[in-house]
C-alpha atoms as a PDB file:
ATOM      1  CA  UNK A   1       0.000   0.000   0.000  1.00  0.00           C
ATOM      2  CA  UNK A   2       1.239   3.774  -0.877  1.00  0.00           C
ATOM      3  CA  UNK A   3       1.331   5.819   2.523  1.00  0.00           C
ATOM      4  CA  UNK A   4       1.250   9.734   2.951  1.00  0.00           C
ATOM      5  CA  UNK A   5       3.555  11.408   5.034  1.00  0.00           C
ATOM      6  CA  UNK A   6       0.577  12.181   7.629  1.00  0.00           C
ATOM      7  CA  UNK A   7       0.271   8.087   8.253  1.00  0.00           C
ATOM      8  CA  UNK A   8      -2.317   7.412   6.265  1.00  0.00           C
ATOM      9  CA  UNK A   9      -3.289   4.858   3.270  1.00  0.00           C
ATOM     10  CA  UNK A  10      -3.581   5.924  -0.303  1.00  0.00           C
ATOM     11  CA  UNK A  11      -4.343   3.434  -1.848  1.00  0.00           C
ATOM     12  CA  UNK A  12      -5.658  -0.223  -1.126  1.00  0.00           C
ATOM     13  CA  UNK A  13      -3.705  -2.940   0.587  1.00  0.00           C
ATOM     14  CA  UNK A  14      -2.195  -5.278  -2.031  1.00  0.00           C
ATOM     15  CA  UNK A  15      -1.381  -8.474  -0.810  1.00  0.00           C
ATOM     16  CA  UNK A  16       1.273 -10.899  -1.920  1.00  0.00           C
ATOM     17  CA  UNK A  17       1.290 -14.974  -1.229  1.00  0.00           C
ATOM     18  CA  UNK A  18       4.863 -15.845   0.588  1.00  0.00           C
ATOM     19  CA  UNK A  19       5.720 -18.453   3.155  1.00  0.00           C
ATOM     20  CA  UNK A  20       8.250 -20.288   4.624  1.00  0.00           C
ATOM     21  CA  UNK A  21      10.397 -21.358   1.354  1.00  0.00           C
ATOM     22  CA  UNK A  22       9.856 -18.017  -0.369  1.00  0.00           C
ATOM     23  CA  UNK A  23      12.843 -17.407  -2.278  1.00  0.00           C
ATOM     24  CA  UNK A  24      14.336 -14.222  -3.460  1.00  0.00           C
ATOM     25  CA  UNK A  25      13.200 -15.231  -7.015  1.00  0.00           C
ATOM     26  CA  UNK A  26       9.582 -16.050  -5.622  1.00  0.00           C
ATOM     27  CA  UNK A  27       9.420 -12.330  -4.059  1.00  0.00           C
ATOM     28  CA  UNK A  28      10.824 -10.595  -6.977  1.00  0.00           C
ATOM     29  CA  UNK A  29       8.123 -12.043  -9.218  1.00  0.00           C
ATOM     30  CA  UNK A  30       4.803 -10.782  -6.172  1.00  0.00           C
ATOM     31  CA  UNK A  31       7.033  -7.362  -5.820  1.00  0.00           C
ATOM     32  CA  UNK A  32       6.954  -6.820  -9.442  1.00  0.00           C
ATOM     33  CA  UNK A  33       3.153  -7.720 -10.319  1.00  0.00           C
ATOM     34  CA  UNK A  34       2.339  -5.965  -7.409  1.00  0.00           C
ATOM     35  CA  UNK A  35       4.234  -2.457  -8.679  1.00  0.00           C
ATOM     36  CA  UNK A  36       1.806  -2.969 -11.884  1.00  0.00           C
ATOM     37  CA  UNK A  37      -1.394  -2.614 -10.069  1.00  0.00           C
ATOM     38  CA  UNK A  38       0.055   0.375  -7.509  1.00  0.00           C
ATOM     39  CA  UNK A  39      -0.267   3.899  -8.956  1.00  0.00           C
ATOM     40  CA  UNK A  40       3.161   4.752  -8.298  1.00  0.00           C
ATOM     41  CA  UNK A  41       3.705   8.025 -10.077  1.00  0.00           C
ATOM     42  CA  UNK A  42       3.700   9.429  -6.464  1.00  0.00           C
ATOM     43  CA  UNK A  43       6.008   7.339  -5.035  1.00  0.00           C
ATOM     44  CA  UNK A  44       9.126   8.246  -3.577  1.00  0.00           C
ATOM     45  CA  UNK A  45      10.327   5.658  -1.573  1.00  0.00           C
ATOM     46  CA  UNK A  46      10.002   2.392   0.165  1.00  0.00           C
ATOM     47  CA  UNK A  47       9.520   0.509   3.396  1.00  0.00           C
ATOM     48  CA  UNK A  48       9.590  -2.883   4.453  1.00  0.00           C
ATOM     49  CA  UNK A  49       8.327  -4.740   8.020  1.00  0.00           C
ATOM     50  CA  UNK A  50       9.871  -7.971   8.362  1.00  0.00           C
ATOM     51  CA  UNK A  51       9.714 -10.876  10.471  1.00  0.00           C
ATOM     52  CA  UNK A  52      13.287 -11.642  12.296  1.00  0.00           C
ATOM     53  CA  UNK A  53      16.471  -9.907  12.993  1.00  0.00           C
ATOM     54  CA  UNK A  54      17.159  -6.926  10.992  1.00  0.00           C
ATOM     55  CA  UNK A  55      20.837  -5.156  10.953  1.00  0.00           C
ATOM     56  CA  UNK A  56      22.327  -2.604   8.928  1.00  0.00           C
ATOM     57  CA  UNK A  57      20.106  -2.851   6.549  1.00  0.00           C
ATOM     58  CA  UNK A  58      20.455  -7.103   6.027  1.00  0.00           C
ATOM     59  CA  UNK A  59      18.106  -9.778   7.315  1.00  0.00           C
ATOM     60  CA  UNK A  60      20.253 -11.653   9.703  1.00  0.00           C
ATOM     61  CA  UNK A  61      18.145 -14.309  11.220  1.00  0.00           C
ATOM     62  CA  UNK A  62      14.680 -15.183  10.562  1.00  0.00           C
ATOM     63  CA  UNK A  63      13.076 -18.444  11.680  1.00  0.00           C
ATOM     64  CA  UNK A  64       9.776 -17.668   9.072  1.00  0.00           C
ATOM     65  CA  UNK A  65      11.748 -16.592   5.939  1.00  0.00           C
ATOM     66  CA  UNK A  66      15.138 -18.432   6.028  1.00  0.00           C
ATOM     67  CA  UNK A  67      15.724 -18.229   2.751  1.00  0.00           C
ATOM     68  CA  UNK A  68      15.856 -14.247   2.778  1.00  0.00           C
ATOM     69  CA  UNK A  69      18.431 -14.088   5.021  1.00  0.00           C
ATOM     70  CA  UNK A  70      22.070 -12.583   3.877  1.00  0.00           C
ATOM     71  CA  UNK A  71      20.615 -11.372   1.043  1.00  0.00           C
ATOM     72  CA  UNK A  72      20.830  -7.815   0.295  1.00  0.00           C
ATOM     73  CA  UNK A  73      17.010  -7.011   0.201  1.00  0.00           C
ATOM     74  CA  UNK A  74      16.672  -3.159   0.298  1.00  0.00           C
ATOM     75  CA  UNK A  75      18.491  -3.331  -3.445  1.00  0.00           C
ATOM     76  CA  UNK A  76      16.070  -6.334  -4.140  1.00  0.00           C
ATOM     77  CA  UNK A  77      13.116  -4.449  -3.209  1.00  0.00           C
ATOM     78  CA  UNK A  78      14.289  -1.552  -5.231  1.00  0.00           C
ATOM     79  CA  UNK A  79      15.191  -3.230  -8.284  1.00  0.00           C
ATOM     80  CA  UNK A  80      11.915  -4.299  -8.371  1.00  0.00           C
ATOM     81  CA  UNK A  81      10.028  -1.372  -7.674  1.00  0.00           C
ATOM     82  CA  UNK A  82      11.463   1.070  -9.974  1.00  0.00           C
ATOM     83  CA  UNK A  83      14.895   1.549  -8.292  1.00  0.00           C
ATOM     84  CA  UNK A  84      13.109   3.699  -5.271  1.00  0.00           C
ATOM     85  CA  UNK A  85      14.971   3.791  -2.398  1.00  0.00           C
ATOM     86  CA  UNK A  86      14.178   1.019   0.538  1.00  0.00           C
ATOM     87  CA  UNK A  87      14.891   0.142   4.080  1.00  0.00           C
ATOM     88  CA  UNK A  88      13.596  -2.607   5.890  1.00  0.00           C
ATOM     89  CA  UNK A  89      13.131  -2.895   9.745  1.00  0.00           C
ATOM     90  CA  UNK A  90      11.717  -5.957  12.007  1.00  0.00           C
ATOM     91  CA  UNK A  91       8.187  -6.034  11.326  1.00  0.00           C
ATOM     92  CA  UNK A  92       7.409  -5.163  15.994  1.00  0.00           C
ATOM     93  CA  UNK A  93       9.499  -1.874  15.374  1.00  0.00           C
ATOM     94  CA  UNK A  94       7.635  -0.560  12.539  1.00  0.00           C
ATOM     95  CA  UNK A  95       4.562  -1.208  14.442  1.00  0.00           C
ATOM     96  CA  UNK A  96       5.883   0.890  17.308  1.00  0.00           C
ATOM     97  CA  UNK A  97       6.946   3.604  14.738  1.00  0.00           C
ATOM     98  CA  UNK A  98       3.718   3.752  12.969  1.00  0.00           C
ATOM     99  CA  UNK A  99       1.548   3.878  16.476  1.00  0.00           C
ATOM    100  CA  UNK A 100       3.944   6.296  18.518  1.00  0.00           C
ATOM    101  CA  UNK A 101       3.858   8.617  15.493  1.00  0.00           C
ATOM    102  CA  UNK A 102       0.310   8.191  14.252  1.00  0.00           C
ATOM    103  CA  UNK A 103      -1.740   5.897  16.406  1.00  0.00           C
ATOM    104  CA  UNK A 104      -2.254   5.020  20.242  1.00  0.00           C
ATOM    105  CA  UNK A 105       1.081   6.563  21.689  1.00  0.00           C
ATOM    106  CA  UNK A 106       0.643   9.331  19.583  1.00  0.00           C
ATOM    107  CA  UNK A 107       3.204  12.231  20.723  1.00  0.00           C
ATOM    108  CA  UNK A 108       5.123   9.748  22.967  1.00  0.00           C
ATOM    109  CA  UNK A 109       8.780  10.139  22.935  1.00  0.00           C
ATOM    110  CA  UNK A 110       9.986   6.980  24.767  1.00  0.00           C
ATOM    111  CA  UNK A 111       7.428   3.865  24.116  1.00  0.00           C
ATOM    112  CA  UNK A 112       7.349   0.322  24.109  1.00  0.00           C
ATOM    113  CA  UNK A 113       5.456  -1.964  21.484  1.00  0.00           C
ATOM    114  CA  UNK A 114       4.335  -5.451  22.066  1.00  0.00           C
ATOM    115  CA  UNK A 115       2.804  -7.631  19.751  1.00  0.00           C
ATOM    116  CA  UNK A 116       0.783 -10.512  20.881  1.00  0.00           C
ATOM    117  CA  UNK A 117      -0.131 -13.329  18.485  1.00  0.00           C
ATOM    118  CA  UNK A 118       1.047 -16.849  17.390  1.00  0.00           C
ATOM    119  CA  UNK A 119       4.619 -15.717  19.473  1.00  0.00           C
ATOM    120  CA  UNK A 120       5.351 -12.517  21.335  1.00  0.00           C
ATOM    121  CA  UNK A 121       7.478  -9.484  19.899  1.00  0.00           C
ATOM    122  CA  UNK A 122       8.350  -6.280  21.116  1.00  0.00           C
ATOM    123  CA  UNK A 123      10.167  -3.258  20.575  1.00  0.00           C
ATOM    124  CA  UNK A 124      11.353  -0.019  22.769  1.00  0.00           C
ATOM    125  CA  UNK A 125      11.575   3.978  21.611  1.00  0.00           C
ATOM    126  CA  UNK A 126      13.590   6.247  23.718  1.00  0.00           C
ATOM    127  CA  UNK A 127      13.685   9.776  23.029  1.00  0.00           C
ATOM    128  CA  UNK A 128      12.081   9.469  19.772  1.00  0.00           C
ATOM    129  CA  UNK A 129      14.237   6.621  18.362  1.00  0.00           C
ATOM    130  CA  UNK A 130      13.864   2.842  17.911  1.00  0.00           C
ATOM    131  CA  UNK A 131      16.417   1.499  19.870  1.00  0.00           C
ATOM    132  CA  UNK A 132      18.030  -1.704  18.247  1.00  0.00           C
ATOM    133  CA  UNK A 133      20.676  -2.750  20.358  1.00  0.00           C
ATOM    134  CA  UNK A 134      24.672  -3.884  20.284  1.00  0.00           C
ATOM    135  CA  UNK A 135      23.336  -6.600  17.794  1.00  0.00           C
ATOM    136  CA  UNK A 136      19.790  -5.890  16.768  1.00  0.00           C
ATOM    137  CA  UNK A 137      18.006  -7.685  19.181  1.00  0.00           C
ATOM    138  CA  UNK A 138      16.638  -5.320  21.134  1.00  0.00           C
ATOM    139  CA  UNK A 139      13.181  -6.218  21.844  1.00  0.00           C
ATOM    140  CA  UNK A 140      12.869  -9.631  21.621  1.00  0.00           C
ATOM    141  CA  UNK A 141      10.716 -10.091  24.253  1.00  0.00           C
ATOM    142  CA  UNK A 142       9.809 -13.667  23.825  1.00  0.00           C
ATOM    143  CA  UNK A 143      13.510 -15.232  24.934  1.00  0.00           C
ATOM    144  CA  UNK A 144      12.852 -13.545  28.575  1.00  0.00           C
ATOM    145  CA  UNK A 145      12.813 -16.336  31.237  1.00  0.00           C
ATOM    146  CA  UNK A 146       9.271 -17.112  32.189  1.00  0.00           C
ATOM    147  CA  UNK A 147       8.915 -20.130  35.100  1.00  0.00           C
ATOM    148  CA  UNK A 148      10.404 -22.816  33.803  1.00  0.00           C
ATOM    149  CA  UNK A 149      10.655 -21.676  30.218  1.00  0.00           C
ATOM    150  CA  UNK A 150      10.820 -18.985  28.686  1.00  0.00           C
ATOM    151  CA  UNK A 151       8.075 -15.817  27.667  1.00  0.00           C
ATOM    152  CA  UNK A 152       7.074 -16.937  24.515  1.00  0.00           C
ATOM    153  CA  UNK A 153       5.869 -20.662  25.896  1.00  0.00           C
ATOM    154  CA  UNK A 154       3.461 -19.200  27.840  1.00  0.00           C
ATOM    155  CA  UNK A 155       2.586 -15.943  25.624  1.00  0.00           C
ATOM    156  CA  UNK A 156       1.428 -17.374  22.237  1.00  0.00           C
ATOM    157  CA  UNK A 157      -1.657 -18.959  20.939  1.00  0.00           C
ATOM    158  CA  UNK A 158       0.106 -22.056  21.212  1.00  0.00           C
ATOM    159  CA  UNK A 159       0.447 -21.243  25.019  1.00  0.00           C
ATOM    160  CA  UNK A 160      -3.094 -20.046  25.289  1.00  0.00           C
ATOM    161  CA  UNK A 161      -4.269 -23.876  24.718  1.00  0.00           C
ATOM    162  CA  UNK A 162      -1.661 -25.571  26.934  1.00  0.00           C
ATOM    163  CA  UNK A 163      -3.127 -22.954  30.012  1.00  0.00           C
ATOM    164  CA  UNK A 164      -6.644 -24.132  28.828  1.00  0.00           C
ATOM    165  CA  UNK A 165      -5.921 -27.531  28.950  1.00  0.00           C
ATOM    166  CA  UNK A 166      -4.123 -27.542  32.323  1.00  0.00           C
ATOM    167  CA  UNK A 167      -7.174 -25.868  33.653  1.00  0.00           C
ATOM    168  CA  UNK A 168      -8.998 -28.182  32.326  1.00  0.00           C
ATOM    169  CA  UNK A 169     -10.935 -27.063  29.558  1.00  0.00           C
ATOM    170  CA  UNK A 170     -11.978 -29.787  26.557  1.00  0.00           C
ATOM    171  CA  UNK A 171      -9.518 -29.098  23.708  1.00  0.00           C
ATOM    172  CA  UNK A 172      -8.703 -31.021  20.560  1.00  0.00           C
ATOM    173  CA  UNK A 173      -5.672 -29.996  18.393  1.00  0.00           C
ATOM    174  CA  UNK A 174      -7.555 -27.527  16.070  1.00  0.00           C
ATOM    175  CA  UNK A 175      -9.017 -25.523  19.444  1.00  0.00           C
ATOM    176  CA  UNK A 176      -7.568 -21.661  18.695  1.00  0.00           C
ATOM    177  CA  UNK A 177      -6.959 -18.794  21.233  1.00  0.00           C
ATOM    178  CA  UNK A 178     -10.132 -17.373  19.540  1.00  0.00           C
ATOM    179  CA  UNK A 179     -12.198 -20.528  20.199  1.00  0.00           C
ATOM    180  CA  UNK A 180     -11.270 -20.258  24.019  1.00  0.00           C
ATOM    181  CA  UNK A 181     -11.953 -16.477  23.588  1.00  0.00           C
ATOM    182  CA  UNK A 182     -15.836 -17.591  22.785  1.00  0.00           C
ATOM    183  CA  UNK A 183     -15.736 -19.742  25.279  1.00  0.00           C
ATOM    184  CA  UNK A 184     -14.367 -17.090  28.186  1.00  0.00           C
ATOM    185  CA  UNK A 185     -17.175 -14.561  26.777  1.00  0.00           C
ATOM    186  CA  UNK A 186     -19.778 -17.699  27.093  1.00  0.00           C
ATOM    187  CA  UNK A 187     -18.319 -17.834  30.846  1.00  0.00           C
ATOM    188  CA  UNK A 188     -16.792 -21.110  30.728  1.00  0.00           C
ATOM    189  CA  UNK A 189     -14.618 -21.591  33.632  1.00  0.00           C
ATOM    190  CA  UNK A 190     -11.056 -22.846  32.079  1.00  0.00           C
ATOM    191  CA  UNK A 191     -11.457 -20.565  29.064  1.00  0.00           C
ATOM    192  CA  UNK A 192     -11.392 -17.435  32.200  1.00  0.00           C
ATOM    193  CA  UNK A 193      -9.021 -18.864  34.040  1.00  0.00           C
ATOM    194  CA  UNK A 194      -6.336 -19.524  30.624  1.00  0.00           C
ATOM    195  CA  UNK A 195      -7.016 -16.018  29.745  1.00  0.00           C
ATOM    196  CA  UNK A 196      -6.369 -14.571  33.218  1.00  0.00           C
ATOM    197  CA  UNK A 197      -3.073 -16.643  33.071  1.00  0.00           C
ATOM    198  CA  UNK A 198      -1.759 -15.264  30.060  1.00  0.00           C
ATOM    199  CA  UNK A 199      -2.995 -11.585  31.217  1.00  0.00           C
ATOM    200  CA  UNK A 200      -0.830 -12.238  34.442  1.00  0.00           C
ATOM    201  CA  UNK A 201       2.145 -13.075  32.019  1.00  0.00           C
ATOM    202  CA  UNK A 202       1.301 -10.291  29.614  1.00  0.00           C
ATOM    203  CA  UNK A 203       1.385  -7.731  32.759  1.00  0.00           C
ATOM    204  CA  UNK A 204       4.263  -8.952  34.305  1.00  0.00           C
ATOM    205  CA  UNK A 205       6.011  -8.133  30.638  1.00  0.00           C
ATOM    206  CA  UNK A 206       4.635  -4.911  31.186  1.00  0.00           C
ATOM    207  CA  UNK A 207       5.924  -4.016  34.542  1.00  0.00           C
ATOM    208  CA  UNK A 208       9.644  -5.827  33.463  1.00  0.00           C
ATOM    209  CA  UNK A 209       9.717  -2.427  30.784  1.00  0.00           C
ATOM    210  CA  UNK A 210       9.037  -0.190  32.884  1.00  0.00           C
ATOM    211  CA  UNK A 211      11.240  -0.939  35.349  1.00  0.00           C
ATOM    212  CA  UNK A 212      13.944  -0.730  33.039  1.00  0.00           C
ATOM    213  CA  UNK A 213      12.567   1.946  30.720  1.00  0.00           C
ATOM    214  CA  UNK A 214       9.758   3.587  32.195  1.00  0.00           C
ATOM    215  CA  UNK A 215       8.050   4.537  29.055  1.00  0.00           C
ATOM    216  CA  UNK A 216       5.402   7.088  28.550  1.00  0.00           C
ATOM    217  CA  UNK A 217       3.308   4.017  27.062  1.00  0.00           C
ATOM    218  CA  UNK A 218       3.474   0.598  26.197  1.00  0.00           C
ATOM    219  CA  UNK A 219       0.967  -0.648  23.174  1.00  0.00           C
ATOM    220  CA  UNK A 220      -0.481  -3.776  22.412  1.00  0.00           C
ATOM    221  CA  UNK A 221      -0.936  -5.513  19.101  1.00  0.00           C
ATOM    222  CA  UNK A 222      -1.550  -8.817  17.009  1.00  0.00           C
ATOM    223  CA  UNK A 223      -4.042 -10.652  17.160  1.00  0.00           C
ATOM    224  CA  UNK A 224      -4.447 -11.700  20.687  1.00  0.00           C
ATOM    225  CA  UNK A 225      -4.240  -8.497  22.208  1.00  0.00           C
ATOM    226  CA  UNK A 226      -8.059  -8.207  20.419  1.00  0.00           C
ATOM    227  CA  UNK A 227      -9.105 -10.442  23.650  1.00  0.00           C
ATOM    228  CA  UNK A 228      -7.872  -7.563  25.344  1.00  0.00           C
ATOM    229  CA  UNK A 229     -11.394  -7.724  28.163  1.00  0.00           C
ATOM    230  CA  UNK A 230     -10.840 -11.194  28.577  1.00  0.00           C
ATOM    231  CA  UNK A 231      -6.732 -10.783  29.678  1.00  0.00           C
ATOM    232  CA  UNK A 232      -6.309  -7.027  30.611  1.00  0.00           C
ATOM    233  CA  UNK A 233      -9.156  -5.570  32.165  1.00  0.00           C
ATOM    234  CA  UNK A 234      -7.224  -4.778  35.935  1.00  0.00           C
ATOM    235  CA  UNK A 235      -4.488  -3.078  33.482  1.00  0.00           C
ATOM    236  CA  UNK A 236      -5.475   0.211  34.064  1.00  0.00           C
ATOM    237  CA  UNK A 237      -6.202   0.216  37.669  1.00  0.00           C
ATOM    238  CA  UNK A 238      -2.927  -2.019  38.735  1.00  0.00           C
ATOM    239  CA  UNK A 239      -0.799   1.328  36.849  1.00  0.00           C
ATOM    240  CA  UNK A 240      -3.445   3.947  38.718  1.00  0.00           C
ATOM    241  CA  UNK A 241      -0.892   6.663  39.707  1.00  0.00           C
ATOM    242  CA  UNK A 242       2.190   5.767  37.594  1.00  0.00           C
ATOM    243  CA  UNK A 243       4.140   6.904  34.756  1.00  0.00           C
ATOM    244  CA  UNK A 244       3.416   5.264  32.015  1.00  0.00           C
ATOM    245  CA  UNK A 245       0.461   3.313  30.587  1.00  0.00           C
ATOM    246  CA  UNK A 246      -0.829   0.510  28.784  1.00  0.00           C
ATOM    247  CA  UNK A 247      -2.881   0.987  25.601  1.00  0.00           C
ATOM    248  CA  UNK A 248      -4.337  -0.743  23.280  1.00  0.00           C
ATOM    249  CA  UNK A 249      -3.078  -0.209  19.074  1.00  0.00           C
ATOM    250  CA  UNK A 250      -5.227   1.677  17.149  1.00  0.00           C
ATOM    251  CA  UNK A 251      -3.996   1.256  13.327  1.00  0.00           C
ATOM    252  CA  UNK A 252      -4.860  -2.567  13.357  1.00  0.00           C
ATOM    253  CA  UNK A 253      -3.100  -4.350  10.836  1.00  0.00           C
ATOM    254  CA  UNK A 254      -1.751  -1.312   8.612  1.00  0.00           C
ATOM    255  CA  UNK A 255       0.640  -0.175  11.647  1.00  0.00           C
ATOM    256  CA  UNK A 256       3.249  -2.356  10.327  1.00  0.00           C
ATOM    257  CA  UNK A 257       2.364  -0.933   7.195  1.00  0.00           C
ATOM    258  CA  UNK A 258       2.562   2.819   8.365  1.00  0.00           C
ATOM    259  CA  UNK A 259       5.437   2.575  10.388  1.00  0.00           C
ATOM    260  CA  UNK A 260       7.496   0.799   7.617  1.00  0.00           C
ATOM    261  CA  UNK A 261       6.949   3.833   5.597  1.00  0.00           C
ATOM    262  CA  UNK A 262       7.598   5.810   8.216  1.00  0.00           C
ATOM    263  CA  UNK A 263      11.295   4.836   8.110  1.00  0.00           C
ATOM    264  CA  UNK A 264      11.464   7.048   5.571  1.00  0.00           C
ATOM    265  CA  UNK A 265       9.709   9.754   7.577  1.00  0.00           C
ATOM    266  CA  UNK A 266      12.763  11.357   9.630  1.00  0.00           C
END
């Protein structure tokens, strides 16, 4: 999608099918059809949210598209899309960009960004800047030690079910967070009590930032965090009289979108 300096769409969302083998060839080909049906006239530059560790520009590590990584995407990108300029960014800071500048932590200088979904991501702003760390890692929220695990075991759809099931709700394996989400709104018992396990996790994410960073406010995304009265209801009363605060995203699914334009921003 084309994006205007002010944050918002101008033009539809085009969508492009990719995967787990997607090669450089196989994006070059979507990137290319794709610039055909954009009006791109208009277009200065590009931006690109991507899933796994981005630095200096090169996709480093990335358990989703591991055969992207090394490659020198930002001239890939460009080659295809008329030789405009491109820089790429993991996909949880670009959502932080997009909804610190334009969304739910609008006019926050120093913000955090989780995303909550089939893992956990994350990503901090200080003083107006993403901050990416000695090796670009900053952020990954889902390696911090959780019990006898770590975050992302417990914070995930995947973890969702396991806390239903050790409650003792009736799952089979094609039961989804959003299943157990009808099933908390219906009042079942081990659907509230998996969701008020995973809200307990969630916060104590929450309170681990700000003791280190003490943002103005941390912002929650994905997919899960849309079961936000089932998991974070006591959110706003447990930080009455604090700092910072916990909000919910506002741009959906086009922050990534947004805020990987926004790279281009300054």
């Amino acid at each position: 999608a084309a994006v205007t300096p002010f944050g918002e769409l101008a033009t539809e969302v085009f969508t492009a099918t990719t995967g787990v083998g997607v090669t450089t060839d196989d994006l070059t080909r979507e990137l290319q059809q794709m610039w055909l049906q954009v009006p791109h006239q208009s277009i200065r530059a590009g931006g690109v949210g991507i899933t796994g560790v981005v630095r200096q520009q090169s996709l480093t590590a990335s358990d989703f598209l591991p055969r992207l990584v090394a490659h020198d995407l930002p001239a890939l990108f460009s080659a295809a899309l008329g030789n405009i300029p491109v820089k790429i960014e993991n996909d949880a800071r670009c959502f932080l960009l997009a909804e610190a500048r334009f969304g739910a932590g609008r006019g926050a200088r120093n913000a955090c960004g989780i995303t909550l979904g089939t893992g956990a991501g994350g990503a901090v702003m200080v003083n107006g800047e993403l901050i990416t760390g000695a090796n670009a890692e900053a952020g990954e929220v889902w390696r911090i030690p959780c019990r006898d695990s770590f975050l992302e075991y417990f914070v995930s759809g995947a973890g969702l079910v396991r806390g239903y099931q050790a409650a003792g709700g009736n799952a089979d394996e094609t039961i989804t967070a959003a299943d157990i989400a009808v099933r908390a709104r219906a009042g079942e018992r081990a659907a509230l009590q998996a969701w008020e396990s995973y809200g307990n996790d969630v916060y104590a994410l929450c309170e681990t930032m700000i003791a280190l960073l003490e943002p103005e406010v941390i912002i929650l995304g994905g997919s899960m965090a849309q079961a936000h009265d089932l998991f974070g209801a006591q959110f706003k009363e447990k930080l009455a009289g604090r700092a910072s605060r916990i909000a919910l995203a506002e741009l959906d699914a086009a922050a990534g979108l947004i805020g990987a334009a926004a790279l281009h921003f300054g």
